[in-house]
C-alpha atoms as a PDB file:
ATOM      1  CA  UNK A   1      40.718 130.551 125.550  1.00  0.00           C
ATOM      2  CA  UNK A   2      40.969 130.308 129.587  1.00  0.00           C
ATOM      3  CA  UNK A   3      37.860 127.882 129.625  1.00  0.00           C
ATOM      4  CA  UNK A   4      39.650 125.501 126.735  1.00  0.00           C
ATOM      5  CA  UNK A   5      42.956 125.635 128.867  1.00  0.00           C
ATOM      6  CA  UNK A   6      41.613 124.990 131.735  1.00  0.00           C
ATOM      7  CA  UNK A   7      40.175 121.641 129.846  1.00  0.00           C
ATOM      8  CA  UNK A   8      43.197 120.577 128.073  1.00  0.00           C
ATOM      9  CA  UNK A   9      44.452 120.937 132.087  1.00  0.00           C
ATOM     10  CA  UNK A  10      41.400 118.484 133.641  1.00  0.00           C
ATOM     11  CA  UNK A  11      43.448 115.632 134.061  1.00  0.00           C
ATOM     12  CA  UNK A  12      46.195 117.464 135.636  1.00  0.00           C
ATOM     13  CA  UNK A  13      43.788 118.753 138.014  1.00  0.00           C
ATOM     14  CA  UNK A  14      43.760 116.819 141.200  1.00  0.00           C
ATOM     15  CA  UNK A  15      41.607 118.496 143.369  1.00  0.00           C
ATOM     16  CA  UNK A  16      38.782 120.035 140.664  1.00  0.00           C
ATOM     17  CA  UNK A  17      37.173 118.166 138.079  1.00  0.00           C
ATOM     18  CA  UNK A  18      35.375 119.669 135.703  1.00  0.00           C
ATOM     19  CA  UNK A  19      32.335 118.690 134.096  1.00  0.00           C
ATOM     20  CA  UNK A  20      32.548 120.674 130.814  1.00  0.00           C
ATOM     21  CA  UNK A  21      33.140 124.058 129.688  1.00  0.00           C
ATOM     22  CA  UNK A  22      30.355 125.603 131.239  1.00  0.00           C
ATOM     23  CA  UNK A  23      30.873 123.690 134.922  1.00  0.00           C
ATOM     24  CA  UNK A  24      34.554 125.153 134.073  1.00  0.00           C
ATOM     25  CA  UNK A  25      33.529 128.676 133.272  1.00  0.00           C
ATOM     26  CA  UNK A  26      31.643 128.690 136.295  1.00  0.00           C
ATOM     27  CA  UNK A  27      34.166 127.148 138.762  1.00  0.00           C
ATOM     28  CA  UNK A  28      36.649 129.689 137.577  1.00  0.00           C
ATOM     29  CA  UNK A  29      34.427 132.467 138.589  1.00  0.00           C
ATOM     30  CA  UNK A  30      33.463 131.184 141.460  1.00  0.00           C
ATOM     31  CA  UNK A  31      37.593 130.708 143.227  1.00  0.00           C
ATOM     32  CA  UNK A  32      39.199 133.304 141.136  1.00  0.00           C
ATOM     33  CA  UNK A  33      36.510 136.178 140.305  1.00  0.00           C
ATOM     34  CA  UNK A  34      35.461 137.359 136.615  1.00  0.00           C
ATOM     35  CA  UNK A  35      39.091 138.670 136.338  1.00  0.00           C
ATOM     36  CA  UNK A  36      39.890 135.093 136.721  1.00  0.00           C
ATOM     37  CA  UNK A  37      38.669 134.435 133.326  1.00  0.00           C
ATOM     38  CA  UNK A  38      41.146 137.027 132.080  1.00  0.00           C
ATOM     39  CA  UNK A  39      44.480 135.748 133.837  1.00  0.00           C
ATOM     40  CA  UNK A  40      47.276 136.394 131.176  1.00  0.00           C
ATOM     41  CA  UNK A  41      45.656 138.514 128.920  1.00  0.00           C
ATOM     42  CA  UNK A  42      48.067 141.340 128.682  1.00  0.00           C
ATOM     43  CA  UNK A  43      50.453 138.485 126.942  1.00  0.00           C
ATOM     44  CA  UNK A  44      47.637 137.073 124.768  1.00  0.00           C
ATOM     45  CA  UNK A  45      46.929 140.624 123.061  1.00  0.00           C
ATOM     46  CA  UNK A  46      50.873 141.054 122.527  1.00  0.00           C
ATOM     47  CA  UNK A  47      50.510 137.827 120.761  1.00  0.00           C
ATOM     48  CA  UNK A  48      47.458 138.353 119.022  1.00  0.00           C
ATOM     49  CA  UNK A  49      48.233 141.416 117.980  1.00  0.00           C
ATOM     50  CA  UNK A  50      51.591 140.316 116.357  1.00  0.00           C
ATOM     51  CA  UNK A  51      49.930 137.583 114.397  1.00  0.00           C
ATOM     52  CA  UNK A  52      47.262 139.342 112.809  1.00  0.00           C
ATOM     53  CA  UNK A  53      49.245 142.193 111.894  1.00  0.00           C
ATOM     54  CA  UNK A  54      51.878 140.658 110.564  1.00  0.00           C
ATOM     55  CA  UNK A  55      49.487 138.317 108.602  1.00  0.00           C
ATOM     56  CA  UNK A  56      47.802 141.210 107.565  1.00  0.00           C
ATOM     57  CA  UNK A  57      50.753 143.187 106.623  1.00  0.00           C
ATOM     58  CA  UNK A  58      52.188 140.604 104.185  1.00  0.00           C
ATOM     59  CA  UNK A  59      48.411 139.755 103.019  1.00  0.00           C
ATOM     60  CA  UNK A  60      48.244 143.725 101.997  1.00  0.00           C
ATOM     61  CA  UNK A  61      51.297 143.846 100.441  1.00  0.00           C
ATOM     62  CA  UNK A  62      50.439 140.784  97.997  1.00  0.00           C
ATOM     63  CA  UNK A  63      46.878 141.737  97.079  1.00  0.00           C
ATOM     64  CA  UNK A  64      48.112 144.305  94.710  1.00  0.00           C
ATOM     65  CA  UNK A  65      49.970 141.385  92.899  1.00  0.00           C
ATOM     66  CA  UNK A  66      47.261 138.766  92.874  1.00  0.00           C
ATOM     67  CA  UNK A  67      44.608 140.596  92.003  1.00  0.00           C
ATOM     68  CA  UNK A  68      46.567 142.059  88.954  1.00  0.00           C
ATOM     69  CA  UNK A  69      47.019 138.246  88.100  1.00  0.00           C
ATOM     70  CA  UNK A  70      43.812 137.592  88.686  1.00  0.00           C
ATOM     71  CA  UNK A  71      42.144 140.178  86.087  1.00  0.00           C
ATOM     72  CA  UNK A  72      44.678 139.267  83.734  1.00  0.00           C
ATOM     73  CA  UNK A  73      43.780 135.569  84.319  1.00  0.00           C
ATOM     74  CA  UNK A  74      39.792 136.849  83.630  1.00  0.00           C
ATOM     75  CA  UNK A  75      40.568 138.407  81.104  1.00  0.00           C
ATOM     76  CA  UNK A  76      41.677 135.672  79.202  1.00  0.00           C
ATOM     77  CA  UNK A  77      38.956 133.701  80.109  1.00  0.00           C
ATOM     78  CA  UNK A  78      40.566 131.566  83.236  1.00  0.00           C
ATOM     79  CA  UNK A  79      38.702 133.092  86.377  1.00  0.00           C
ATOM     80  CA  UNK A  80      38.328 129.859  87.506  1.00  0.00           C
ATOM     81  CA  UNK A  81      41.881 130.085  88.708  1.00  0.00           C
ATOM     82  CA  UNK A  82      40.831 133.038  90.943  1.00  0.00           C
ATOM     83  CA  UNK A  83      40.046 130.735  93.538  1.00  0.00           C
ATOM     84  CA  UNK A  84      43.754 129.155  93.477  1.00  0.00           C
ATOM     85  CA  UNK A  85      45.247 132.761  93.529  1.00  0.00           C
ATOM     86  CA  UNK A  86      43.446 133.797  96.685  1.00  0.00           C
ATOM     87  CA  UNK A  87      44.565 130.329  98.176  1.00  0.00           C
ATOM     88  CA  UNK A  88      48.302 131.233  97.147  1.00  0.00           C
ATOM     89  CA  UNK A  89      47.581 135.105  98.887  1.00  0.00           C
ATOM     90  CA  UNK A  90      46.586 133.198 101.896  1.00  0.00           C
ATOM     91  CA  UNK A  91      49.492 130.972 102.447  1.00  0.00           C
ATOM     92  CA  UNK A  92      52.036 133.273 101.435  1.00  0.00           C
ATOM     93  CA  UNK A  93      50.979 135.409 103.958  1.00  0.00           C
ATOM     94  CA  UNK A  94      50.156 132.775 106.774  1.00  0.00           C
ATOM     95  CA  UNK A  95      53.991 131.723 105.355  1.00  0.00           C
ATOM     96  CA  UNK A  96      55.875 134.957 105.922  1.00  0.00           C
ATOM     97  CA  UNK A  97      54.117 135.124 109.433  1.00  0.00           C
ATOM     98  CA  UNK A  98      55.424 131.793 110.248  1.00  0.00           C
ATOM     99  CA  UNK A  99      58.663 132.939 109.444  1.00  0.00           C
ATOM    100  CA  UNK A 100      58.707 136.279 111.149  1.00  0.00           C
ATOM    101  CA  UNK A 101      56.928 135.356 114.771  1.00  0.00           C
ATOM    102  CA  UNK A 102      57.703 131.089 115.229  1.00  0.00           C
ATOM    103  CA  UNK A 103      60.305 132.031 117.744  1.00  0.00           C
ATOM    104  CA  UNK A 104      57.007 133.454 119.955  1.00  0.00           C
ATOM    105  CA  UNK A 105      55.160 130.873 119.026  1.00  0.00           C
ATOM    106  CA  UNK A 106      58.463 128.415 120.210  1.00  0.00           C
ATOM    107  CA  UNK A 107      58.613 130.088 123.743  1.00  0.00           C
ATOM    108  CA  UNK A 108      55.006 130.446 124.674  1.00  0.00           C
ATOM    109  CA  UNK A 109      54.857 126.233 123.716  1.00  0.00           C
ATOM    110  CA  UNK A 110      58.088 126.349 125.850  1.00  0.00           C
ATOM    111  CA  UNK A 111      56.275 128.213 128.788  1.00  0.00           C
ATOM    112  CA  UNK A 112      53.465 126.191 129.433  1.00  0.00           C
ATOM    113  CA  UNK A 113      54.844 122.830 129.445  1.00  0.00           C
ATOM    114  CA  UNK A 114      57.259 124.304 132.329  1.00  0.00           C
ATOM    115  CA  UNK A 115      54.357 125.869 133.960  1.00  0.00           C
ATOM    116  CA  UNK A 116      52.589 122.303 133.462  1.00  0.00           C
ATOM    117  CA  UNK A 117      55.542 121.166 135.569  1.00  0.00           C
ATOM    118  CA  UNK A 118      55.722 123.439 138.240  1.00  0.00           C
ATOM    119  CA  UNK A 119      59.072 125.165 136.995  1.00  0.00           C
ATOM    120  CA  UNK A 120      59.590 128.808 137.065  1.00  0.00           C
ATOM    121  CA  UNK A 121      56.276 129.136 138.872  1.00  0.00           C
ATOM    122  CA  UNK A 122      55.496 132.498 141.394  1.00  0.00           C
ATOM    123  CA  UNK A 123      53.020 131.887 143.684  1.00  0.00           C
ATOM    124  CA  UNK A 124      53.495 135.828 145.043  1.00  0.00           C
ATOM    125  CA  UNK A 125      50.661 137.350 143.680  1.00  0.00           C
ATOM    126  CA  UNK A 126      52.687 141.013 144.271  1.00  0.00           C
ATOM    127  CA  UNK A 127      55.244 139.363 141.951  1.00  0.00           C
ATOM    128  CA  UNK A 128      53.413 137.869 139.112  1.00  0.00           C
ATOM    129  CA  UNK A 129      54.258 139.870 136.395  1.00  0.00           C
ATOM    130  CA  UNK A 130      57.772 140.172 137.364  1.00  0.00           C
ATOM    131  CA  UNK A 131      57.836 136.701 137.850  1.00  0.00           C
ATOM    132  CA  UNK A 132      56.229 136.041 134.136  1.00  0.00           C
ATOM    133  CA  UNK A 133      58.874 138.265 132.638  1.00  0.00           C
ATOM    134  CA  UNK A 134      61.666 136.335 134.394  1.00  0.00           C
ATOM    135  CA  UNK A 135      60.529 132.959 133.292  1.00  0.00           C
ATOM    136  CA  UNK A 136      59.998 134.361 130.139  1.00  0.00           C
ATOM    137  CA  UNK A 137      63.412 135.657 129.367  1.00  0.00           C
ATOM    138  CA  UNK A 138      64.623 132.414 131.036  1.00  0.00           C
ATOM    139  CA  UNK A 139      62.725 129.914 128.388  1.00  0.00           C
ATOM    140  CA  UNK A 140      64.482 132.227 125.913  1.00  0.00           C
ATOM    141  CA  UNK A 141      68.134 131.830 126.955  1.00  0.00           C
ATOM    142  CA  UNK A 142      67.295 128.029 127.222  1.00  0.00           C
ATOM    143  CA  UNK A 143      65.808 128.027 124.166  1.00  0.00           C
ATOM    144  CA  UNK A 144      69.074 129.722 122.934  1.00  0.00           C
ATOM    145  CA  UNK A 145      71.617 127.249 124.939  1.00  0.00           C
ATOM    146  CA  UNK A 146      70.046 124.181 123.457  1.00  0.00           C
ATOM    147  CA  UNK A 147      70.336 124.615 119.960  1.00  0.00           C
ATOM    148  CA  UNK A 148      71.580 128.238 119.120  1.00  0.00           C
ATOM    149  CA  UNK A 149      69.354 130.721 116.775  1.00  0.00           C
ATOM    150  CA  UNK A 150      67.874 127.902 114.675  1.00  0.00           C
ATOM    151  CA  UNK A 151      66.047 125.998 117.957  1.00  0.00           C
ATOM    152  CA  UNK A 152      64.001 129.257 117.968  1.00  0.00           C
ATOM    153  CA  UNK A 153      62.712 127.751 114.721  1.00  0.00           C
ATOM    154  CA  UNK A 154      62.703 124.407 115.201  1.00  0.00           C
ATOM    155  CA  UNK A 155      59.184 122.661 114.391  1.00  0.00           C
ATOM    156  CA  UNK A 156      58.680 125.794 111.672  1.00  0.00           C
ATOM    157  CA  UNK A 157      58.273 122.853 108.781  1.00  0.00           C
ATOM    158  CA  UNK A 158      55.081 121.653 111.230  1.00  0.00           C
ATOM    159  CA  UNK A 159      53.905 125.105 111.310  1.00  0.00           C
ATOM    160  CA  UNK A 160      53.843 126.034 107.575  1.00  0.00           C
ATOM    161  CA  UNK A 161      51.780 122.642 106.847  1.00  0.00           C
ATOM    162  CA  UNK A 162      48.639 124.454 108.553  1.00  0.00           C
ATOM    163  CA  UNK A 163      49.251 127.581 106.188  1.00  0.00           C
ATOM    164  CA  UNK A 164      46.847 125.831 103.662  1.00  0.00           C
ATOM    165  CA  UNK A 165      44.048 126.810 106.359  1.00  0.00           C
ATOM    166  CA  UNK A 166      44.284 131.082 105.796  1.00  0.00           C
ATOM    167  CA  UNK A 167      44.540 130.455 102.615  1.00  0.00           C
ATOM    168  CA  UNK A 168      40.992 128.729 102.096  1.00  0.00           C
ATOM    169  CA  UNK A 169      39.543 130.829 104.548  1.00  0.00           C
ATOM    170  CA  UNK A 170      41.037 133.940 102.496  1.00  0.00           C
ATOM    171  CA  UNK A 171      39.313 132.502  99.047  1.00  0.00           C
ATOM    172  CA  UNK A 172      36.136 131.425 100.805  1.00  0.00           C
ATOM    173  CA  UNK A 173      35.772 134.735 102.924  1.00  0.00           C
ATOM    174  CA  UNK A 174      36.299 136.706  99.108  1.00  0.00           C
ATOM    175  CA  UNK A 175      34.029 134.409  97.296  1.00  0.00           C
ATOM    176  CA  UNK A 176      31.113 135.266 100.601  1.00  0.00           C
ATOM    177  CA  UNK A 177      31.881 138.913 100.683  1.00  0.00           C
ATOM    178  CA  UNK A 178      31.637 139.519  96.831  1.00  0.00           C
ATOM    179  CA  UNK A 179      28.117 137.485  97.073  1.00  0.00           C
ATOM    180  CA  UNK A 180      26.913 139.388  99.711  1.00  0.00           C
ATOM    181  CA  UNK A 181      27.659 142.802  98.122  1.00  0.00           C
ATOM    182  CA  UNK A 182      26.159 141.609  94.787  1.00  0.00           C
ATOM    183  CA  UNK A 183      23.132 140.847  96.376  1.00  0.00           C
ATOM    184  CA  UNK A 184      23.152 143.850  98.506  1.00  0.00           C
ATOM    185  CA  UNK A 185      24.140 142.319 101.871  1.00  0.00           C
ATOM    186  CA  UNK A 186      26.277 144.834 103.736  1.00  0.00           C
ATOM    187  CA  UNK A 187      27.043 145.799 107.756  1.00  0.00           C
ATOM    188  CA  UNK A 188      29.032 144.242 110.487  1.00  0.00           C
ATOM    189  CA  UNK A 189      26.796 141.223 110.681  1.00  0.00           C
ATOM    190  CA  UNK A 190      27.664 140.177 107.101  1.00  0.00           C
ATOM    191  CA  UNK A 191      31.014 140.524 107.636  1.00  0.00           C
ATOM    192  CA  UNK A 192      30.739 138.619 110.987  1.00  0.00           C
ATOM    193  CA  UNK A 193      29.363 135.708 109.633  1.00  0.00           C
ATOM    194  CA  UNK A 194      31.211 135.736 106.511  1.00  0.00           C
ATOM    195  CA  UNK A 195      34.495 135.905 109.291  1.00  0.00           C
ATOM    196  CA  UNK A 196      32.460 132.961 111.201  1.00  0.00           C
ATOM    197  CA  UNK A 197      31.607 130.864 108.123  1.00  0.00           C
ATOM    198  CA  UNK A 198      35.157 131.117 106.211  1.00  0.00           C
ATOM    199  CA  UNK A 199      36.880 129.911 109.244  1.00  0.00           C
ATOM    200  CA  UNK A 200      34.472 127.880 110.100  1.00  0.00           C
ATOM    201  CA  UNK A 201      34.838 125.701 106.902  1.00  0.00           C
ATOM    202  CA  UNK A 202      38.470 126.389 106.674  1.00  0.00           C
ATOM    203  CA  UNK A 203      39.301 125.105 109.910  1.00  0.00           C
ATOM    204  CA  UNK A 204      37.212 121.843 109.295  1.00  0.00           C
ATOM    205  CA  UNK A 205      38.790 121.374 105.836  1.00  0.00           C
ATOM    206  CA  UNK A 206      42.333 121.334 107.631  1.00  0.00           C
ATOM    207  CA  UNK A 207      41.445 120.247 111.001  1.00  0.00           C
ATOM    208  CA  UNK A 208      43.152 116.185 110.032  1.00  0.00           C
ATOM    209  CA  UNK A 209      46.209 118.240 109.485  1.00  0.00           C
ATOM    210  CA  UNK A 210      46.155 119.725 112.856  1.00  0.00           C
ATOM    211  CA  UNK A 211      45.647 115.991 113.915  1.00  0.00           C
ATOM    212  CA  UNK A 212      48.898 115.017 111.752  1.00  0.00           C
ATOM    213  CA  UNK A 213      51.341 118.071 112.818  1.00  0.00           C
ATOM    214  CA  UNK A 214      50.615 117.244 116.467  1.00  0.00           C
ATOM    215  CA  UNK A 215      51.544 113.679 115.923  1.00  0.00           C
ATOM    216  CA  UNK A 216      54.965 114.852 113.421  1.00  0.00           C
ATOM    217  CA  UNK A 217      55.510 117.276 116.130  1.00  0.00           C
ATOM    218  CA  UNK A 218      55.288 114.644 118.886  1.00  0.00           C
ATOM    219  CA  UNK A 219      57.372 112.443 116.736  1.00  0.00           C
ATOM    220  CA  UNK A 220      59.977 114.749 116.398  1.00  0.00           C
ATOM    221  CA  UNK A 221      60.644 115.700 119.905  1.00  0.00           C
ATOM    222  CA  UNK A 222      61.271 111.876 121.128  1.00  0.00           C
ATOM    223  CA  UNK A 223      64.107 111.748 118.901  1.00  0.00           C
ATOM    224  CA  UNK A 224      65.079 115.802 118.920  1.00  0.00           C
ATOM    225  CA  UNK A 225      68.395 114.483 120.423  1.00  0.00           C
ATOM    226  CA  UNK A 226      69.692 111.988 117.554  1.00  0.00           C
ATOM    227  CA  UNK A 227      68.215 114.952 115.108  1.00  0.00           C
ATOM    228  CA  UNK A 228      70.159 117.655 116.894  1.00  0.00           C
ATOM    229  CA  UNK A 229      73.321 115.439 116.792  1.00  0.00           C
ATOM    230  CA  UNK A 230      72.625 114.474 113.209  1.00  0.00           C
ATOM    231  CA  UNK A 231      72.499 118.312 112.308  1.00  0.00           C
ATOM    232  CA  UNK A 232      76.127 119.394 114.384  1.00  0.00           C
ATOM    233  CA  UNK A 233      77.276 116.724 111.858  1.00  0.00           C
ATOM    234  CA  UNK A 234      76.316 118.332 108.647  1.00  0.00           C
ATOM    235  CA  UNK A 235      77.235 122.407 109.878  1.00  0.00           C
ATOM    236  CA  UNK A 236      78.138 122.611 106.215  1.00  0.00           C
ATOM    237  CA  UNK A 237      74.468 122.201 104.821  1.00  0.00           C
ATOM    238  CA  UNK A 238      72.367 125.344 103.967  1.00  0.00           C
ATOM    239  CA  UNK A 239      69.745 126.296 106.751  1.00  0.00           C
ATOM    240  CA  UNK A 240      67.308 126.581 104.028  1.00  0.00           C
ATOM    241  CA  UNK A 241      67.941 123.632 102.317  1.00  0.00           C
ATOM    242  CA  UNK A 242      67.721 121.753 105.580  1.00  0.00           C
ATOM    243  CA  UNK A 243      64.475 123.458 106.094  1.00  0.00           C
ATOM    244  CA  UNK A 244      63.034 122.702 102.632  1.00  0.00           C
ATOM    245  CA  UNK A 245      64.001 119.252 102.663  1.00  0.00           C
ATOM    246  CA  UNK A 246      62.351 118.792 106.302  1.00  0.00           C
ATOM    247  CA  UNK A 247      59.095 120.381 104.858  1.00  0.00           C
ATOM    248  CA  UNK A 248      59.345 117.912 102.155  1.00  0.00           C
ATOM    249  CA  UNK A 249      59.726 114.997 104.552  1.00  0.00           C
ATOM    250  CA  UNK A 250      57.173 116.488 106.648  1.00  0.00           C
ATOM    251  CA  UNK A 251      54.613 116.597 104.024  1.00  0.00           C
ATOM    252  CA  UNK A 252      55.641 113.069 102.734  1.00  0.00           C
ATOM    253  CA  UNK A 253      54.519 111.969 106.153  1.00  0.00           C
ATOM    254  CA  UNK A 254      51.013 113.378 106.338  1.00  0.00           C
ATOM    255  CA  UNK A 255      49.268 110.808 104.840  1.00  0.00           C
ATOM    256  CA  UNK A 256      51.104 107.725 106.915  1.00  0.00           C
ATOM    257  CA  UNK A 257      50.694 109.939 109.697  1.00  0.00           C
ATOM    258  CA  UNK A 258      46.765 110.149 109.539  1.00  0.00           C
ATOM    259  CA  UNK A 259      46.891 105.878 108.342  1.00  0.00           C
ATOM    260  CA  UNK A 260      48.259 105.660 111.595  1.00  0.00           C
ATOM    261  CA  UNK A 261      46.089 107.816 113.481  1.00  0.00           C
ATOM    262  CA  UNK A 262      43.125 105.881 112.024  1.00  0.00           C
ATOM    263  CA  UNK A 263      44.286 102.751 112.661  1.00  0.00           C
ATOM    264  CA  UNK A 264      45.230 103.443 115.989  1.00  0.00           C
ATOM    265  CA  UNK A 265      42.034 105.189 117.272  1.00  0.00           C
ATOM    266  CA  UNK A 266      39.258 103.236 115.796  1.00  0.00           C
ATOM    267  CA  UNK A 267      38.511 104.610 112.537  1.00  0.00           C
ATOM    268  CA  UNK A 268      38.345 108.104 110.807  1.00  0.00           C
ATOM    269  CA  UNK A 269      36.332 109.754 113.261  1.00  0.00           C
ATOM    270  CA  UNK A 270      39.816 109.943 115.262  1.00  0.00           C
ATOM    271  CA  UNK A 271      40.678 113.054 112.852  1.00  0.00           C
ATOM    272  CA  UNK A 272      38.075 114.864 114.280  1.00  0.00           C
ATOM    273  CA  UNK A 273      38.300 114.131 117.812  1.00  0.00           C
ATOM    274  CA  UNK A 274      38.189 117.699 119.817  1.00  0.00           C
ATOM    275  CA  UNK A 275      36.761 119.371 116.364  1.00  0.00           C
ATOM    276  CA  UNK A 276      33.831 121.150 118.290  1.00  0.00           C
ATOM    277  CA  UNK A 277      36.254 123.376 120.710  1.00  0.00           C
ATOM    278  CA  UNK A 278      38.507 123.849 118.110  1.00  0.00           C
ATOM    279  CA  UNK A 279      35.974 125.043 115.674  1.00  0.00           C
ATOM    280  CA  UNK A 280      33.750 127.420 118.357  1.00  0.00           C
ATOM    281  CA  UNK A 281      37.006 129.073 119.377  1.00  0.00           C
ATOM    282  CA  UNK A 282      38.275 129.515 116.336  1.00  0.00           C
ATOM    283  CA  UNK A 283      35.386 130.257 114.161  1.00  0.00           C
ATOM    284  CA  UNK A 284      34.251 132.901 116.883  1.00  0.00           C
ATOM    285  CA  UNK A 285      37.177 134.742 117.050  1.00  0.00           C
ATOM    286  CA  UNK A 286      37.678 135.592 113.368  1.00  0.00           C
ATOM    287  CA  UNK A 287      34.460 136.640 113.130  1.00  0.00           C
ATOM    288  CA  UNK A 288      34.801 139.479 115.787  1.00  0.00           C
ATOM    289  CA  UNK A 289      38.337 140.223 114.014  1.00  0.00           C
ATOM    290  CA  UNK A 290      36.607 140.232 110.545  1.00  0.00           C
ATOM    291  CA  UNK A 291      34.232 142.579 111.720  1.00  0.00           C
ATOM    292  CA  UNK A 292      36.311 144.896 113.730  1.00  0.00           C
ATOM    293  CA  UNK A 293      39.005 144.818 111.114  1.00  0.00           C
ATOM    294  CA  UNK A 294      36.355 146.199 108.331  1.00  0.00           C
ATOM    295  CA  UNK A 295      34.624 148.509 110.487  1.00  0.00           C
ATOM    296  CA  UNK A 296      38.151 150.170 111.939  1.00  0.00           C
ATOM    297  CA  UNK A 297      39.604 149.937 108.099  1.00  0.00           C
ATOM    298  CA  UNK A 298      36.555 152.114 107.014  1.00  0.00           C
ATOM    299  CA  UNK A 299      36.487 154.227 110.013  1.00  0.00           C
ATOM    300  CA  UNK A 300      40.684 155.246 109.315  1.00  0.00           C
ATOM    301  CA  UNK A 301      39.661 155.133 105.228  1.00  0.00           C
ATOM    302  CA  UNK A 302      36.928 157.919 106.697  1.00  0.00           C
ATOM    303  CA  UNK A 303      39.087 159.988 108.894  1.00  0.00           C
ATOM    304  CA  UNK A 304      42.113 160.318 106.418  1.00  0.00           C
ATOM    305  CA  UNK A 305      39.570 161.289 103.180  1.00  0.00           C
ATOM    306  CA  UNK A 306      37.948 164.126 106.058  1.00  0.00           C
ATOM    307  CA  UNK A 307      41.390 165.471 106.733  1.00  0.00           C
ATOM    308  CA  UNK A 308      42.544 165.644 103.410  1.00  0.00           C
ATOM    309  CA  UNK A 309      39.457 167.217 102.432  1.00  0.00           C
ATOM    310  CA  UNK A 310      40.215 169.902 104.891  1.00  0.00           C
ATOM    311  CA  UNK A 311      43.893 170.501 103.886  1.00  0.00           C
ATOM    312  CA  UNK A 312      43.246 170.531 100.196  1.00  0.00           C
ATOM    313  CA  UNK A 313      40.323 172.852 101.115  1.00  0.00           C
ATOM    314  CA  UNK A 314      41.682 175.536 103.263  1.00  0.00           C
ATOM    315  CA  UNK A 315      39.712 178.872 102.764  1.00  0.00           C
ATOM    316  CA  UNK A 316      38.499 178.073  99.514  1.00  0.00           C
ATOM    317  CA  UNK A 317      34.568 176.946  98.943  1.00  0.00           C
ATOM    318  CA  UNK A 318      34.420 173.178 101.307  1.00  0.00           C
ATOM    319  CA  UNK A 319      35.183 170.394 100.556  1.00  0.00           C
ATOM    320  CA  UNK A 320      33.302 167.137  99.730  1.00  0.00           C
ATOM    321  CA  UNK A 321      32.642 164.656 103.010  1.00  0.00           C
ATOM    322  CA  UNK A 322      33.971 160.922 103.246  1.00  0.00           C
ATOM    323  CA  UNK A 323      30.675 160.065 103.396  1.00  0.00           C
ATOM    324  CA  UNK A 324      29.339 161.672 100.182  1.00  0.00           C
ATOM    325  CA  UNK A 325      32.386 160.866  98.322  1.00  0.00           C
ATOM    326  CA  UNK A 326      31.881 156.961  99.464  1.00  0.00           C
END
């Protein structure tokens, strides 16, 4: 993450140029230190943390559902539309995540374009955190001031276009999994490159999309005045509705949008420009979550079947181990 920032930031740079992300990596080290590389953190795991377990939360909660569709779906000879159920589990979840944490998502946008712009900066080094909390709850209250409640979700109809990409890494990462275990594939490298693979293709799949919600996105801030205007005109109109019909118009854009990307940048390999960074970053990092998250979920599944073992067990003759009963 600090080496891609520090590229998207190159140009901006008028005193360091970097040549690439390794020159980067090894400038950064060199004026700021290995802790260097992990300026910020401490916000980046709040984040992170709060996306993946909310995703995961509403992802858990459906499975139950779809997969009771999905044998019922088998059973009548349809499996086929498995693959279209995990897709739905995907994006429902990547949906109600959306929903729940865009406001973050919102700010943190908000707080690097004014740190791109030199406002709010603290160049005390004994008051950077206090000074990231302050600018922090200030992006909020401007957030607030310029549009009330709703501007904390305003480019949400952007966000839920990109929803389609958990939801084909959720059906691919199944599909790898269950071939793995047929064949007798198991361990944290299976499910790391199962994580590295499903993204991997996902992301690729959906990357033109990321391409065309930059350039809605983009779109939609040059004339965010005439839309805010238009919208203190119509108060009596549902938020919902206002938000469904946006999606709509967003997604009736998509294709024009990418026309116009290709025209504009020479031809379709414009949809994939910065596809390599995008797909090392992101591939990487849900293959360490894929296999952290199935080691940890087996090491708690352990733990809890050992101490219930014990309680049921008490003084009586012992009780069966997680691992035999696994």
């Amino acid at each position: 993450d600090k080496v891609d920032s520090k590229e998207e930031e190159k140009e901006e740079e008028e005193t360091v140029v970097y040549d690439g992300p390794l020159d980067c990596l090894a400038k950064i080290v060199s004026r700021d230190g290995v802790l260097g590389m992990y300026s910020g953190i401490s916000l980046k795991l709040v984040e992170t943390y709060l996306w993946n377990s909310t995703f995961y939360m509403f992802f858990s909660v459906l499975k139950p559902r779809i997969d009771a569709v999905i044998n019922r779906e088998q059973a009548a000879g349809r499996g086929y539309n498995a693959y279209l159920l995990h897709i739905a589990n995907g994006m429902l979840a990547g949906m109600g995540t959306q929903l729940c944490l865009f406001p973050m998502n919102v700010v943190n946008t908000r707080m690097v374009v004014n740190h791109n712009k030199g406002k709010g900066a603290d160049d005390d080094d004994h008051h950077h955190h206090r000074g990231i909390l302050q600018s922090y709850i200030k992006v909020i209250r401007g957030v607030y001031e310029e549009g009330g409640i709703p501007a904390f979700w305003r480019g949400l109809n952007a966000g839920l276009m990109l929803t389609i990409n958990p939801g084909i890494m959720t059906m691919i990462r199944i599909r790898l999994t269950e071939i793995c275990h047929e064949h007798g594939y198991t361990g944290g490298g299976v499910d790391f490159w199962v994580g590295f693979v499903s993204k991997m293709m996902a992301s690729a799949t959906t990357y033109p999309l990321v391409v065309a919600r930059s350039q809605i996105i983009v779109g939609a801030e040059e004339k965010g005045d005439d839309d805010h205007h238009h919208g203190m005109e119509k108060k009596h109109q549902s938020a919902l509705v206002a938000l469904v019909l946006s999606i709509i118009r967003n997604i009736l854009h998509v294709p024009r949008t990418i026309m116009r990307v290709v025209e504009e940048n020479g031809g379709l390999v414009a949809l994939y420009a910065g596809l390599t960074p995008h797909l090392s970053q992101a591939a990487l990092k849900e293959a360490i979550a894929n296999t952290i998250r199935n080691k940890a979920s087996a090491v708690l599944l352990a733990m809890i079947l050992t101490i219930g073992s014990k309680g049921r067990g008490g003084g009586g003759k012992p009780q069966p181990s997680a691992a035999s009963m696994s």
